[in-house]
Protein backbone atom coordinates (compact mmCIF):
# COMPACT_ATOMS: atom_id res chain seq x y z
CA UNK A 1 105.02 110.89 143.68
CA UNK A 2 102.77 107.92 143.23
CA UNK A 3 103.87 105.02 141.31
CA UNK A 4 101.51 105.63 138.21
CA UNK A 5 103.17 109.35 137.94
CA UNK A 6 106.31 107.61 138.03
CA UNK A 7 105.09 104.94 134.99
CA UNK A 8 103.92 108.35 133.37
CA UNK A 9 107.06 109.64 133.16
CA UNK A 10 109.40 107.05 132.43
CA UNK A 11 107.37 106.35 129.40
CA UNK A 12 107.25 109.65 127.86
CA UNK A 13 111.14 109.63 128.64
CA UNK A 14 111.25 105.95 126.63
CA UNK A 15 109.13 107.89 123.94
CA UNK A 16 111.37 110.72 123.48
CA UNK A 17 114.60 108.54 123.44
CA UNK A 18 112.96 106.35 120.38
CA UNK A 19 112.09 109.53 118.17
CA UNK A 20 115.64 110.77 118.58
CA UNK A 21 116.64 108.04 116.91
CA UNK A 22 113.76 107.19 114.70
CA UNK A 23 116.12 109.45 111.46
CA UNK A 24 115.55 109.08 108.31
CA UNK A 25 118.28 106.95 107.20
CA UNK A 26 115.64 105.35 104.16
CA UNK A 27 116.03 107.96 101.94
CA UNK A 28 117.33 107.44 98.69
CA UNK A 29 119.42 109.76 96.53
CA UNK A 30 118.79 109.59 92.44
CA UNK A 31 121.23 111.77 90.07
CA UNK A 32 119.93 112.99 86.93
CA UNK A 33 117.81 114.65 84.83
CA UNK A 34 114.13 116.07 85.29
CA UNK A 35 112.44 115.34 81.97
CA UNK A 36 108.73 116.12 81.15
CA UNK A 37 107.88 118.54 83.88
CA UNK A 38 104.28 119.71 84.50
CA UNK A 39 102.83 121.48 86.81
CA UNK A 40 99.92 120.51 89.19
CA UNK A 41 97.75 121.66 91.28
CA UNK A 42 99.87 120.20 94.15
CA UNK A 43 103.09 120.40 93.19
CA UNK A 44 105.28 119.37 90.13
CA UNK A 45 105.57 115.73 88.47
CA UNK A 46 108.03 115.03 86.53
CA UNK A 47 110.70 111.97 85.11
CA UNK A 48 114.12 111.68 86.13
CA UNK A 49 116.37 109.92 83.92
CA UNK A 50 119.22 108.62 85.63
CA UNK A 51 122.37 107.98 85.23
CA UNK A 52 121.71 104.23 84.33
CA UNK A 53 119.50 104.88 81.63
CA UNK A 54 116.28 104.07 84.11
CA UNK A 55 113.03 106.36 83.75
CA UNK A 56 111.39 106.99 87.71
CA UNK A 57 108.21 108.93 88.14
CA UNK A 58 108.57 111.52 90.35
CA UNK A 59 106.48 114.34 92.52
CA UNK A 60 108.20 117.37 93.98
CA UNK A 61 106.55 120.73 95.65
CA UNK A 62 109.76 122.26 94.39
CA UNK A 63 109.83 123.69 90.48
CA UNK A 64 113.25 122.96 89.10
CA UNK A 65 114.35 122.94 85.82
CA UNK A 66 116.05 119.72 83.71
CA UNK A 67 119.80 119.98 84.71
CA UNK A 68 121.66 117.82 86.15
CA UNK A 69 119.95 117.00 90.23
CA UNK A 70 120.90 114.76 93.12
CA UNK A 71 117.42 114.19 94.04
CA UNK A 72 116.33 113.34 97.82
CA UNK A 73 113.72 111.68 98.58
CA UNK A 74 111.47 108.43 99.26
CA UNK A 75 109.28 105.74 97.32
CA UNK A 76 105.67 105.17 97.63
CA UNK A 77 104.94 102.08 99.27
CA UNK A 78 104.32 100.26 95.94
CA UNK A 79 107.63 101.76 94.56
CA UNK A 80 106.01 103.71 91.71
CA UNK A 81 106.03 106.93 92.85
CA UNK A 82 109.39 109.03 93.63
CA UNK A 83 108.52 111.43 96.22
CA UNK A 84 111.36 114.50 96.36
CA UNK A 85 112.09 116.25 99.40
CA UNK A 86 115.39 118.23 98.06
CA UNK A 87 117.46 118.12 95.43
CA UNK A 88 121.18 119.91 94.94
């Protein structure tokens, strides 16, 4: 085994080591209601109304209905946008 084989593997061995624990430990929970639901052509947006009285847009591919939800899920980059991945 040459020494550039060698290279080759120890970096796809570095690689796979980093996505193991790459996780997603951003995720944010929200708990509360779905309000104003509508359907699009990609999904559902919708308004949760949590339990602190604050309004966050939101997108899910998942219908639900407006009962009480721990929603899962990320911001958009500008922090407009709730993006649900689950919900209990």
């Amino acid at each position: 085994m040459n020494r550039y084989t060698l290279f080759a593997l120890v970096m796809i061995f570095v690689v796979l080591i980093l996505t193991m624990f790459d996780g997603d430990d951003d995720s944010t929970t929200i708990t509360g209601y779905a309000d104003d639901i509508h359907q699009s052509e990609n999904g559902f947006t919708f308004t949760i109304n949590d339990s602190d009285g604050n309004k966050v847009k939101a997108f899910s591919r998942i219908e639900m209905d407006n009962s009480l939800h721990s929603f899962k899920g990320n911001y958009s980059q500008d922090g407009g946008m709730f993006f649900v991945n689950g919900f209990d």
